[in-house]
Each structure stands twice: as C-alpha cells, then as structure tokens.
N, C-alpha and C. Protein backbone atom coordinates (compact mmCIF):
# COMPACT_ATOMS: atom_id res chain seq x y z
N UNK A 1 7.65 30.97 -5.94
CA UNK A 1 7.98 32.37 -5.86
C UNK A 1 9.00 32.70 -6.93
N UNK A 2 8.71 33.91 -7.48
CA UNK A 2 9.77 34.20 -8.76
C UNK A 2 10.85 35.35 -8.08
N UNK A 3 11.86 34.97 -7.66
CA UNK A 3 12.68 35.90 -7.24
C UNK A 3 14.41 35.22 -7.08
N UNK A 4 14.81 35.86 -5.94
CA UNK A 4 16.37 35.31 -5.83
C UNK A 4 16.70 35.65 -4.72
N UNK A 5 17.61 34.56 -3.98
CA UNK A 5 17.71 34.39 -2.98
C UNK A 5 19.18 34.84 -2.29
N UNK A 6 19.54 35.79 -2.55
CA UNK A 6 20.29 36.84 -1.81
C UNK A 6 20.31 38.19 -1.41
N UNK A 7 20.68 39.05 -0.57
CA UNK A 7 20.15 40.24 -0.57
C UNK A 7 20.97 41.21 -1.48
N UNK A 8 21.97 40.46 -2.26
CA UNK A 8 22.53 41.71 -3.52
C UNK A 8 21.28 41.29 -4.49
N UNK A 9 20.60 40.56 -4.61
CA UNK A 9 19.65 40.43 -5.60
C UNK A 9 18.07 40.74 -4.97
N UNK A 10 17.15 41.43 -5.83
CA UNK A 10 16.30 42.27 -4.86
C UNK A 10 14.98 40.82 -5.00
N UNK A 11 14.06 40.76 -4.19
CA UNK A 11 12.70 39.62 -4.60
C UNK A 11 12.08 40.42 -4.90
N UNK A 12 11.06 40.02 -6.05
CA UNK A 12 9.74 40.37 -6.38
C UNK A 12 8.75 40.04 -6.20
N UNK A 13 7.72 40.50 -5.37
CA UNK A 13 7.00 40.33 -4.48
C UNK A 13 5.28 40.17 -5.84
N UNK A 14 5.05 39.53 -6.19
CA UNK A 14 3.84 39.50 -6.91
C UNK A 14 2.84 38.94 -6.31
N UNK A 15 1.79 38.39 -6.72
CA UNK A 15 0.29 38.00 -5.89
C UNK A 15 0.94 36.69 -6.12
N UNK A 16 0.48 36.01 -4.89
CA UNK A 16 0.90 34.62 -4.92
C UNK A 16 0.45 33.69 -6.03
N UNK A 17 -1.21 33.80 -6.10
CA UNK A 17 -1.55 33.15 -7.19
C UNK A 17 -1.46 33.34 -8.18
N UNK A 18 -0.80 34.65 -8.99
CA UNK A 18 0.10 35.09 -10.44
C UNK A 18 1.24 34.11 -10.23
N UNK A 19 2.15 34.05 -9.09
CA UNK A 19 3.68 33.26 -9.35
C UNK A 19 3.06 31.65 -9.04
N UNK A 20 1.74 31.38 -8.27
CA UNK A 20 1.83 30.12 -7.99
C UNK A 20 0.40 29.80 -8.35
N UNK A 21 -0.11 29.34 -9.51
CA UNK A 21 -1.34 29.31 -10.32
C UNK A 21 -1.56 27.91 -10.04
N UNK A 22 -0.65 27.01 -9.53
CA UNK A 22 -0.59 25.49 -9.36
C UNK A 22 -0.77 25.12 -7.58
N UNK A 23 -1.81 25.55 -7.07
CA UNK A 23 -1.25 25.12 -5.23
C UNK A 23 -2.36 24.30 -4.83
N UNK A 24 -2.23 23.02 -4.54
CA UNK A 24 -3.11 22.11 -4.11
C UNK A 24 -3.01 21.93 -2.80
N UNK A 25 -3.91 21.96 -2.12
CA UNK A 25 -4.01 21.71 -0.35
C UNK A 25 -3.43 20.63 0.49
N UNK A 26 -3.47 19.24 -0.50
CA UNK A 26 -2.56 17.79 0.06
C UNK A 26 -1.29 18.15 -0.39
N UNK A 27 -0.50 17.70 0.73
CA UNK A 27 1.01 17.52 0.08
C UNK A 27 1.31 16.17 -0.69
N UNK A 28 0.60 16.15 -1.69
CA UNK A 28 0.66 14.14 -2.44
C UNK A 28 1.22 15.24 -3.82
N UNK A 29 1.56 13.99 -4.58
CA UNK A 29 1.92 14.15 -6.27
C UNK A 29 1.16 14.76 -6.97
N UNK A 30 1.73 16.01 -7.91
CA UNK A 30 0.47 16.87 -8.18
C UNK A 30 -0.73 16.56 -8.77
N UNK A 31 0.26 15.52 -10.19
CA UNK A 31 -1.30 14.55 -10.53
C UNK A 31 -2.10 14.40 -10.09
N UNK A 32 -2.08 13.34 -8.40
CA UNK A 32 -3.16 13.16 -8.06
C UNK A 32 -4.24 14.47 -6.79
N UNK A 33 -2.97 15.48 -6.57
CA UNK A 33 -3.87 16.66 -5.66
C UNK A 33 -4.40 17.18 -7.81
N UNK A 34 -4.04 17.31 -8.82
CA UNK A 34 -4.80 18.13 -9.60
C UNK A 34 -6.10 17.90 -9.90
N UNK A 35 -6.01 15.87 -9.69
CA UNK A 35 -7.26 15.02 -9.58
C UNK A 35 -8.69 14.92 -9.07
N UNK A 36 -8.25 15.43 -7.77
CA UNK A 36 -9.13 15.74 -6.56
C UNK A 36 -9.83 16.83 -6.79
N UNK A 37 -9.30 17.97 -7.24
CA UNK A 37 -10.05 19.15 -7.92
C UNK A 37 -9.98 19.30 -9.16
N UNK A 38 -10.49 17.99 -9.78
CA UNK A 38 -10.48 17.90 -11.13
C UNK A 38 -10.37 19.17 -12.04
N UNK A 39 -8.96 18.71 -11.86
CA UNK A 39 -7.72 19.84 -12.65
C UNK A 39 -7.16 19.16 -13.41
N UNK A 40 -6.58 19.22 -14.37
CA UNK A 40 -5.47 18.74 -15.26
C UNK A 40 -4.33 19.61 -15.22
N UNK A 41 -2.90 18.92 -14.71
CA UNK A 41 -1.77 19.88 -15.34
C UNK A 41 -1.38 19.27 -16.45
N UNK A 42 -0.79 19.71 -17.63
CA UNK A 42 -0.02 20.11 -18.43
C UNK A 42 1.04 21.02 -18.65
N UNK A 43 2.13 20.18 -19.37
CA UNK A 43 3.01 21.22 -19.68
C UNK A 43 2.80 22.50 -20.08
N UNK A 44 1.92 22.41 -21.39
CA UNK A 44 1.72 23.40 -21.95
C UNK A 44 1.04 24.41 -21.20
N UNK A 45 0.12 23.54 -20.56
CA UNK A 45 -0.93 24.71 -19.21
C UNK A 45 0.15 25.92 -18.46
N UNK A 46 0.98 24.82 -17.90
CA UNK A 46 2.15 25.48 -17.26
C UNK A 46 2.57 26.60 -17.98
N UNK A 47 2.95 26.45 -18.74
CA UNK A 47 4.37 27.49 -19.50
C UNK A 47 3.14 28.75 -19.99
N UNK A 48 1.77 28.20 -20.12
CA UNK A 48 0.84 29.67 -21.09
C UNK A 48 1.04 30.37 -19.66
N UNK A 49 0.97 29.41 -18.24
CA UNK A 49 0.42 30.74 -17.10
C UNK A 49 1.75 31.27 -16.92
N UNK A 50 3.34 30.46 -16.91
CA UNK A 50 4.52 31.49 -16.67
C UNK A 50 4.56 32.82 -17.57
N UNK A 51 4.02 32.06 -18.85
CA UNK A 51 4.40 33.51 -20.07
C UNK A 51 3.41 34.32 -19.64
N UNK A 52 2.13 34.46 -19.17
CA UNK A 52 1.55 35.20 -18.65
C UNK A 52 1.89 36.21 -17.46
N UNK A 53 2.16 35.46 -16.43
CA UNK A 53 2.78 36.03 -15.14
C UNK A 53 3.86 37.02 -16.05
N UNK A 54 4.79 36.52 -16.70
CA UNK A 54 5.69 37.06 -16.51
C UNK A 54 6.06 38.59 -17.67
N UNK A 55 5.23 37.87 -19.02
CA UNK A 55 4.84 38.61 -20.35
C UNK A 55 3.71 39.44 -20.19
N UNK A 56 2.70 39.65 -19.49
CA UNK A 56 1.44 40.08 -20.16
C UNK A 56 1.28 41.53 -20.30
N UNK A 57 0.94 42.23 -20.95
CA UNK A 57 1.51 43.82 -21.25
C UNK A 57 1.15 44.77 -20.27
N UNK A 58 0.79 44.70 -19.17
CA UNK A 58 0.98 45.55 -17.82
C UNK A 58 1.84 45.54 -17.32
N UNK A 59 2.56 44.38 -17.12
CA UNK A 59 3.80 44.14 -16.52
C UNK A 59 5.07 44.99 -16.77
N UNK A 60 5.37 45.42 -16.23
CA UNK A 60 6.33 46.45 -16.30
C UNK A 60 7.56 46.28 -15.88
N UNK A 61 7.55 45.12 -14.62
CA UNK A 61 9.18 44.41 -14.04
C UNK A 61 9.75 43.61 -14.63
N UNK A 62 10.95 43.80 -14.97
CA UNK A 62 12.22 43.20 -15.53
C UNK A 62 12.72 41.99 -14.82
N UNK A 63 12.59 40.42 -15.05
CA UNK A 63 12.87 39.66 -14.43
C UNK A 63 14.58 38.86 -14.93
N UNK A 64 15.68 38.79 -13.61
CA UNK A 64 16.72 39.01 -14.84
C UNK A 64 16.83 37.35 -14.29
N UNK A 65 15.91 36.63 -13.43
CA UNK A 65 16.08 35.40 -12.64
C UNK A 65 15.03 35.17 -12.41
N UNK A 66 14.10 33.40 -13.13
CA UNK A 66 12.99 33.04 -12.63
C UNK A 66 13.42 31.99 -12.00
N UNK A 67 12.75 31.64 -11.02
CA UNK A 67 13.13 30.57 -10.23
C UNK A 67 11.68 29.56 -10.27
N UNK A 68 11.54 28.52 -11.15
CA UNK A 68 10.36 27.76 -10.64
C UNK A 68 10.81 26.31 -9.86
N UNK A 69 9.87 26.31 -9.04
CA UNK A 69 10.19 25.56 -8.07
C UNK A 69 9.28 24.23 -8.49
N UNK A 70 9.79 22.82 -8.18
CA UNK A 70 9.14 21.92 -9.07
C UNK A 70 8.81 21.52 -7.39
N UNK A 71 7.77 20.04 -7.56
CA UNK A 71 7.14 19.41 -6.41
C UNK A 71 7.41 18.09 -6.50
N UNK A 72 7.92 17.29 -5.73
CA UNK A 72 7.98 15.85 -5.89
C UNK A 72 8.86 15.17 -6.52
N UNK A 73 9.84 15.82 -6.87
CA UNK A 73 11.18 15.31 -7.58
C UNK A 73 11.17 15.39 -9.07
N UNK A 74 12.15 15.28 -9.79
CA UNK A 74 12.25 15.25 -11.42
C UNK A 74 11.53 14.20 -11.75
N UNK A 75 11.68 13.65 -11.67
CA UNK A 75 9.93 12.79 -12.55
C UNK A 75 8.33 12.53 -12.13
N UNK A 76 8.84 13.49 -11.00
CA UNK A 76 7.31 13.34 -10.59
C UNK A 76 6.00 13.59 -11.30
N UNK A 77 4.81 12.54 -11.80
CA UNK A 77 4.11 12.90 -12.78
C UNK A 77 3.10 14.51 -12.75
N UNK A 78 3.21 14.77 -13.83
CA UNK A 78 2.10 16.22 -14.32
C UNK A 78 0.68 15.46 -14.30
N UNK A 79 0.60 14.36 -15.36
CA UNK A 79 -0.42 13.77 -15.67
C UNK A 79 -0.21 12.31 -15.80
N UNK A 80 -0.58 11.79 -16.97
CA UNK A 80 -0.08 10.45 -17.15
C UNK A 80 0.27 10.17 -18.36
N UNK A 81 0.79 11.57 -18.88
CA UNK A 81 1.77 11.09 -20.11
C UNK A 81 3.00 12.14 -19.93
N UNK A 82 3.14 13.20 -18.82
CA UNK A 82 4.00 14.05 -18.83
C UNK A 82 4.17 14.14 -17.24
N UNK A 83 5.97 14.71 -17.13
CA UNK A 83 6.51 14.55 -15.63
C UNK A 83 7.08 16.37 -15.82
N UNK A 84 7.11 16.43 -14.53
CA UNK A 84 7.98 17.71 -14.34
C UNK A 84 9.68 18.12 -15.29
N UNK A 85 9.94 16.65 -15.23
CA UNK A 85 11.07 17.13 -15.99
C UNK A 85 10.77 17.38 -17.41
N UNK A 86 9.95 16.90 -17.95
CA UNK A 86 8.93 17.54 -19.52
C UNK A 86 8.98 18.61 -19.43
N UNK A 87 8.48 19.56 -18.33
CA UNK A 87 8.18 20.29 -18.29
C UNK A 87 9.65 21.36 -18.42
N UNK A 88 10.68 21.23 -17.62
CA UNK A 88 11.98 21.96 -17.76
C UNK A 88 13.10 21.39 -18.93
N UNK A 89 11.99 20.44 -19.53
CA UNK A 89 12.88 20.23 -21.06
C UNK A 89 12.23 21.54 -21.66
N UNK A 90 10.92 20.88 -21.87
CA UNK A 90 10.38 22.18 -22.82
C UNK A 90 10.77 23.96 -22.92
N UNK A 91 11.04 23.85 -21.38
CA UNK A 91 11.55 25.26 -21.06
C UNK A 91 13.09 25.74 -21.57
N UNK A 92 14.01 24.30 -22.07
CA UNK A 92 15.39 24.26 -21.90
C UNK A 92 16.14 25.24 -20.67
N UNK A 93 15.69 24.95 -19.15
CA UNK A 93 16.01 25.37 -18.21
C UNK A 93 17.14 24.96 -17.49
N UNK A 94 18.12 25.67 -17.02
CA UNK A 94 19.46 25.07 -16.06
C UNK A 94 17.99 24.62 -14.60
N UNK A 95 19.09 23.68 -14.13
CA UNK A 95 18.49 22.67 -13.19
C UNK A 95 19.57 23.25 -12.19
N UNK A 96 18.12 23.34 -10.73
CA UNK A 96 19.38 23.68 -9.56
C UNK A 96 18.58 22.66 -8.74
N UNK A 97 19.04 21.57 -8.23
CA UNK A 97 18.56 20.42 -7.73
C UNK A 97 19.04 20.41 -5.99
N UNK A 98 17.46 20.50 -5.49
CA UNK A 98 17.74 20.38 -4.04
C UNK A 98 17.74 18.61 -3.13
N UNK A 99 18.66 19.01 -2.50
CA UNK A 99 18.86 17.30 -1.98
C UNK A 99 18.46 16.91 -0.82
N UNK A 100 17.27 16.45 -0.14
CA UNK A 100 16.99 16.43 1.07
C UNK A 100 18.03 15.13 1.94
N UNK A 101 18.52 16.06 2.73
CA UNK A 101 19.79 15.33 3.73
C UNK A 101 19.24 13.86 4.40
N UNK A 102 18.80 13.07 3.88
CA UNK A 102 17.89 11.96 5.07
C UNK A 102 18.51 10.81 4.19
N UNK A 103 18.24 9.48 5.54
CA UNK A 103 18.79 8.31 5.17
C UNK A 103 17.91 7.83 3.23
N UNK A 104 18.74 7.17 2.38
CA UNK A 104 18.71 6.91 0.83
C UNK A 104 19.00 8.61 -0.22
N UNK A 105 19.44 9.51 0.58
CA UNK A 105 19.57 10.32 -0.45
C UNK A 105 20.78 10.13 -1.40
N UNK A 106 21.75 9.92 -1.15
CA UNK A 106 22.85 9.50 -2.10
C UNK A 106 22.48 8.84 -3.04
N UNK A 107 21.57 8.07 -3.28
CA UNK A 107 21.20 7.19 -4.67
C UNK A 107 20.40 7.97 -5.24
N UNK A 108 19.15 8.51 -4.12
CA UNK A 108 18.29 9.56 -5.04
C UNK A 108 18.99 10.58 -5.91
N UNK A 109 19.61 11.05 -5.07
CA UNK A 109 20.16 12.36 -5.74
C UNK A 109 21.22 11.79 -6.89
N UNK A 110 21.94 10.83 -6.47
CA UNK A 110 23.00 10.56 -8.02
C UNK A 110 22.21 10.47 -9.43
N UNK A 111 21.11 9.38 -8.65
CA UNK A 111 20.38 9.06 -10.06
C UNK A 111 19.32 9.77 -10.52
N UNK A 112 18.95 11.47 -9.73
CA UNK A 112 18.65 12.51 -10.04
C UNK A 112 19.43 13.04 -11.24
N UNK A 113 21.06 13.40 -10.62
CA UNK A 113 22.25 13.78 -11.65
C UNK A 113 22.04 13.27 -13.11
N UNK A 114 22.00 11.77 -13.16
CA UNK A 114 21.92 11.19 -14.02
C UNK A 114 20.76 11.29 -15.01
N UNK A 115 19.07 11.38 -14.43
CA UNK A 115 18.39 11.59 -15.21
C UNK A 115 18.47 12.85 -15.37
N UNK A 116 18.81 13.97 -15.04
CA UNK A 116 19.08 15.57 -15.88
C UNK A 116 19.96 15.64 -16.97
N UNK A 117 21.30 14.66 -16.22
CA UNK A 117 22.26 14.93 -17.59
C UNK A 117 21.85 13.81 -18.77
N UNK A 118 20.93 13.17 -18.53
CA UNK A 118 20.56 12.67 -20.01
C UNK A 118 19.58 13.56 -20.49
N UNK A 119 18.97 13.94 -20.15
CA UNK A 119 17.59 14.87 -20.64
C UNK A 119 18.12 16.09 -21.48
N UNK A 120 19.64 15.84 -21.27
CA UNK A 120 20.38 17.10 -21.84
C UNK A 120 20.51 18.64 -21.41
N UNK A 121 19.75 18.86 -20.09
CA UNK A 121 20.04 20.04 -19.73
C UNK A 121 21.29 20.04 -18.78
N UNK A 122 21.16 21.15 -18.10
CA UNK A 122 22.28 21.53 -17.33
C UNK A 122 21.80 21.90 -16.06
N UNK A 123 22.82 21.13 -14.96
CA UNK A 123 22.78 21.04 -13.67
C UNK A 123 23.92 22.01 -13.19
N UNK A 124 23.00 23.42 -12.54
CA UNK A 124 24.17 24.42 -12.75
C UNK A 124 24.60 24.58 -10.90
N UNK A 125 23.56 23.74 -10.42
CA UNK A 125 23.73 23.63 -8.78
C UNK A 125 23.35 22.94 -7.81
N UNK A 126 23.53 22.82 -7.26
CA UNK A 126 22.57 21.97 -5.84
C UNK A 126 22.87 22.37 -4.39
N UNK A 127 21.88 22.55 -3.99
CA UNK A 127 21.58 22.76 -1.76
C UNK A 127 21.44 21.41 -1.61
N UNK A 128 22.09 21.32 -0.14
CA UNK A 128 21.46 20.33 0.86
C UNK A 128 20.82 21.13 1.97
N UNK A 129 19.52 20.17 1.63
CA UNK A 129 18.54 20.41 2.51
C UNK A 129 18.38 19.46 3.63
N UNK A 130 17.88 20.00 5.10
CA UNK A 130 17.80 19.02 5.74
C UNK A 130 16.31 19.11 5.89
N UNK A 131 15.10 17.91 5.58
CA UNK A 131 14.07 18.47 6.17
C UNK A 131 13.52 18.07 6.97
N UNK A 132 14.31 17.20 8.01
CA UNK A 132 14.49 16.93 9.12
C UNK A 132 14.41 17.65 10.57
N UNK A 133 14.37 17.31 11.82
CA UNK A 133 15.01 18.77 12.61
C UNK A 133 16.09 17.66 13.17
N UNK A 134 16.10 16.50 12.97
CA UNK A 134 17.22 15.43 13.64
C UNK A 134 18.14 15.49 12.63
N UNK A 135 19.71 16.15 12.41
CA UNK A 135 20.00 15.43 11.32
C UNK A 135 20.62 14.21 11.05
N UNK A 136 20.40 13.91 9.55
CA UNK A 136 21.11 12.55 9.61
C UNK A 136 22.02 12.14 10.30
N UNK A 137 22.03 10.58 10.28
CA UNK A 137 23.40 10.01 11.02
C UNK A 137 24.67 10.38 9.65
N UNK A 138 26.06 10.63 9.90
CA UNK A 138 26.86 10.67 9.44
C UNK A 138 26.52 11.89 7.75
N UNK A 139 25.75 13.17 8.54
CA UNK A 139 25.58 14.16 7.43
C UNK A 139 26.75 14.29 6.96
N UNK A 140 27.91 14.72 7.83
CA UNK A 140 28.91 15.52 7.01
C UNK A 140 29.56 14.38 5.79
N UNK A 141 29.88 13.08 6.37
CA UNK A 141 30.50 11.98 5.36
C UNK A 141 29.15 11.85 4.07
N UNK A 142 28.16 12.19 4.25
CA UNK A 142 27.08 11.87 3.25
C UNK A 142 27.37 13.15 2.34
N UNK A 143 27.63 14.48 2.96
CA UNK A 143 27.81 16.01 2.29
C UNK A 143 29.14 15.90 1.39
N UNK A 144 30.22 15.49 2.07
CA UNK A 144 31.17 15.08 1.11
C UNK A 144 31.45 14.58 0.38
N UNK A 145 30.74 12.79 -0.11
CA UNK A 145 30.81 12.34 -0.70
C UNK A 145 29.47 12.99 -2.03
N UNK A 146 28.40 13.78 -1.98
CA UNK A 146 27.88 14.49 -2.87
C UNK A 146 28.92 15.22 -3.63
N UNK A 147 29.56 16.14 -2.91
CA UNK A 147 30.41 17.00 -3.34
C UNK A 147 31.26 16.57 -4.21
N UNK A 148 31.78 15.10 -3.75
CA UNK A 148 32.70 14.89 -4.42
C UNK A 148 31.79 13.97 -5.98
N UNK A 149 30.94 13.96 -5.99
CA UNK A 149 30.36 12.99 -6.95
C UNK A 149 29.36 13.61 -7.69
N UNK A 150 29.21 14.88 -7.64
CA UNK A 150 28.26 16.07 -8.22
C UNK A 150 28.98 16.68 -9.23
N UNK A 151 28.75 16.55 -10.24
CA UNK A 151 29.65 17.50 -10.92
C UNK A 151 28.76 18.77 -11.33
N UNK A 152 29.02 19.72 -10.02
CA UNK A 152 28.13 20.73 -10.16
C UNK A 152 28.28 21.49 -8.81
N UNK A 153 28.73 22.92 -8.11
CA UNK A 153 28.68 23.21 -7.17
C UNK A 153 27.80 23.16 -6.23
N UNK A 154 28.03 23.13 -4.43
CA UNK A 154 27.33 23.08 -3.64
C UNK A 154 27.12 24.43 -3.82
N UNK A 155 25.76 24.81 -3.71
CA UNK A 155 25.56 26.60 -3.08
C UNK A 155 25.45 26.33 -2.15
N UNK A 156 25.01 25.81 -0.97
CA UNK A 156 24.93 25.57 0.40
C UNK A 156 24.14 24.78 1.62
N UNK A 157 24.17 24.71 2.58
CA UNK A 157 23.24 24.23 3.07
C UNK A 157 22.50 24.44 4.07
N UNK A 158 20.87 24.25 3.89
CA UNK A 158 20.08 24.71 4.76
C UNK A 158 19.39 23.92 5.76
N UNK A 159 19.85 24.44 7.38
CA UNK A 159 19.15 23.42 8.22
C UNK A 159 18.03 23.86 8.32
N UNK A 160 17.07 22.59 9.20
CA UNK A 160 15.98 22.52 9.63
C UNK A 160 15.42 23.59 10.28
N UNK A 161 13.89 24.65 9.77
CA UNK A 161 13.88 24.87 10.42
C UNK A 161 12.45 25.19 10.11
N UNK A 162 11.08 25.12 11.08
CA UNK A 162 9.98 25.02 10.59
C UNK A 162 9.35 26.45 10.03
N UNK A 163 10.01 27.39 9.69
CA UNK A 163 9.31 28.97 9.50
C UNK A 163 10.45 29.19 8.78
N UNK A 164 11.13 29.09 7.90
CA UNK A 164 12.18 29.61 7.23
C UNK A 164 11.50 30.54 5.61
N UNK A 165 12.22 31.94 6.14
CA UNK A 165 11.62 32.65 5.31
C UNK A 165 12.92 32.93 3.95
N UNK A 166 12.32 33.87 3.03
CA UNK A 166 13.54 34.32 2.34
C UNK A 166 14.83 35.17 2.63
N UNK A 167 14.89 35.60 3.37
CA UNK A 167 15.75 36.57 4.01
C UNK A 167 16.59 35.61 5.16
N UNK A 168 16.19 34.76 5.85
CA UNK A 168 16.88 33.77 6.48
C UNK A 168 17.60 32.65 5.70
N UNK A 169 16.46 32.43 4.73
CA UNK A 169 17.48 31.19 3.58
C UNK A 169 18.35 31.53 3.12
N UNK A 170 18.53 33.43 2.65
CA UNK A 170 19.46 34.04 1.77
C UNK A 170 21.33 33.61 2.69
N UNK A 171 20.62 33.13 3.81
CA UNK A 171 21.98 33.33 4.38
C UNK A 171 22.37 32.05 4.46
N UNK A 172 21.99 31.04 4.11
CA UNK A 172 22.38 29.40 3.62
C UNK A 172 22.96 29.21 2.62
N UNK A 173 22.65 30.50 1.49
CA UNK A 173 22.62 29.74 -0.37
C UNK A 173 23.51 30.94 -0.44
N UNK A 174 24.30 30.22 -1.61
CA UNK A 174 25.70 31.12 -2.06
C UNK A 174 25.40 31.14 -3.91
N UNK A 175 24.44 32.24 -4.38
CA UNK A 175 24.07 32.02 -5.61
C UNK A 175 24.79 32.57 -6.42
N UNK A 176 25.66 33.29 -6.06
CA UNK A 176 27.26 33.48 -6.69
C UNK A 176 27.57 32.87 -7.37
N UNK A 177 27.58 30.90 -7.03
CA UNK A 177 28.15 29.96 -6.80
C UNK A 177 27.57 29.25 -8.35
N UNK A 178 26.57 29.38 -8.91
CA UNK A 178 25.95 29.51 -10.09
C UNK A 178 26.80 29.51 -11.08
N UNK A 179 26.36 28.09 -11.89
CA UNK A 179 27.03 27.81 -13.42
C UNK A 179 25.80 28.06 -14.45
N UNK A 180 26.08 29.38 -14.44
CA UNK A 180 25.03 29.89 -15.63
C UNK A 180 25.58 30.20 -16.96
C-alpha cells in the first residue's frame, strides 16, 4: 500500500493491483511463489511498475511518502541473481526495518542493521512487531536491548492482532519519529 501511517498524514487509496502488481497466493519467498506462476521478478520489472503507478500521465496525486513494503526480509531472493535489498539499492531508499518480536530476533535484526548499513543506505527506523498473539518470553528486556543497539529510532510497537487495519496501526507507529 502506498500511503502513511498516521492520521495527520492522509492514505491514498488506489486499486490494489496498481500499488501491489507483485501478490502471490503462498506465503513462501517470492522467487519461488513468482515460479509457480511462471513469473519472473526483477528489479528492473519492479521499479518500471512503481514509476508507472506512481508517474503515468493521468495521475494527478501528489505522493509526498511511498512506502514499499518488502516480503521475506532484506535478502530475500527476487530471482537468482537479485534480492530485495537490490532492489532498495537501486531505488537509493531510507530503510524502515520491521522486527518481528519472537525467540532469535536480536541476531536477525542486528545483522539486518548491519547488512543495510553496508549496502550504504540509511536506516531511518524500526517497529517491533509482534506476530505472535503469545508474546515473547522476556519482550520488554529483548525491546531494550534493540533500542539500545539500533542506531536508529523506535517508532513503535505493534501487538498482535489478527485484522489490524490502517487506522488501528496508526495508533502503534510514531512517524514523527522519522530520520529523513
């Protein structure tokens, strides 16, 4: 979805398949759901349908915030020579990295940190997510020690909850909080 997630900032409501030209039915790695319906992603595929969505000369709305939402973590493969994070190099995009609250996230997520800040972009935020409905054992000592080892603000955090819309998330995320 291309919008923003507070209510001082308005969403833009477009056809799903204009903002989401990429939606495969398995929840597996996109590679292999693009496989199954012998699809190919590419970077480049990617970025012709954003400039489209977002450029094409009907379009008339002013977008002052795109938000693309990646699948499967920063390296999760496109194909088998390109990963998602290819993909937000090419874009030179700030990175807002969501952290799912469950037992091994502290390593994931550090060595998330780590592969963004070599890739050379910028990590301008991060949520904890729980996507759990149990939460972890010892969340809050796991939340703090992120905090303290992120060099990058918390915007906030969102519990479990199986129907969570935009207008309910708006009240988790503090996008204020944004190193843009």
């Amino acid at each position: 979805m291309y919008g923003h997630l507070n209510q001082a900032i308005e969403v833009n409501h477009e056809s799903y398949a204009k903002v989401n030209p990429y939606c495969y039915a398995p929840p597996i790695a996109p590679h292999i759901a693009a496989a199954q319906v012998k699809s190919t992603l590419t970077v480049r595929s990617i970025i012709e349908n954003l400039e489209t969505a977002l450029f094409e000369p009907q379009n008339t709305t002013s977008h002052d915030l795109v938000l693309i939402e990646g699948a499967g973590g920063w390296l999760v493969p496109l194909n088998d020579e390109e990963s998602l994070a290819d993909l937000a190099k090419a874009l030179q995009a700030d990175v807002l990295l969501v952290i799912g609250m469950k037992l091994g996230c502290l390593s994931h997520a550090l060595l998330t940190v780590e592969a963004i800040q070599r890739s050379g972009l910028k990590l301008v935020g991060w949520i904890a997510n729980q996507p759990q409905q149990e939460q972890m054992a010892y969340y809050q000592e796991n939340l703090e020690t992120l905090k303290r080892m992120i060099d990058a603000p918390c915007l906030g955090e969102v519990p479990f909850h199986p129907n969570l819309d935009e207008t309910a998330l708006a009240k988790h995320i503090n996008v204020q909080a944004l190193r843009l």
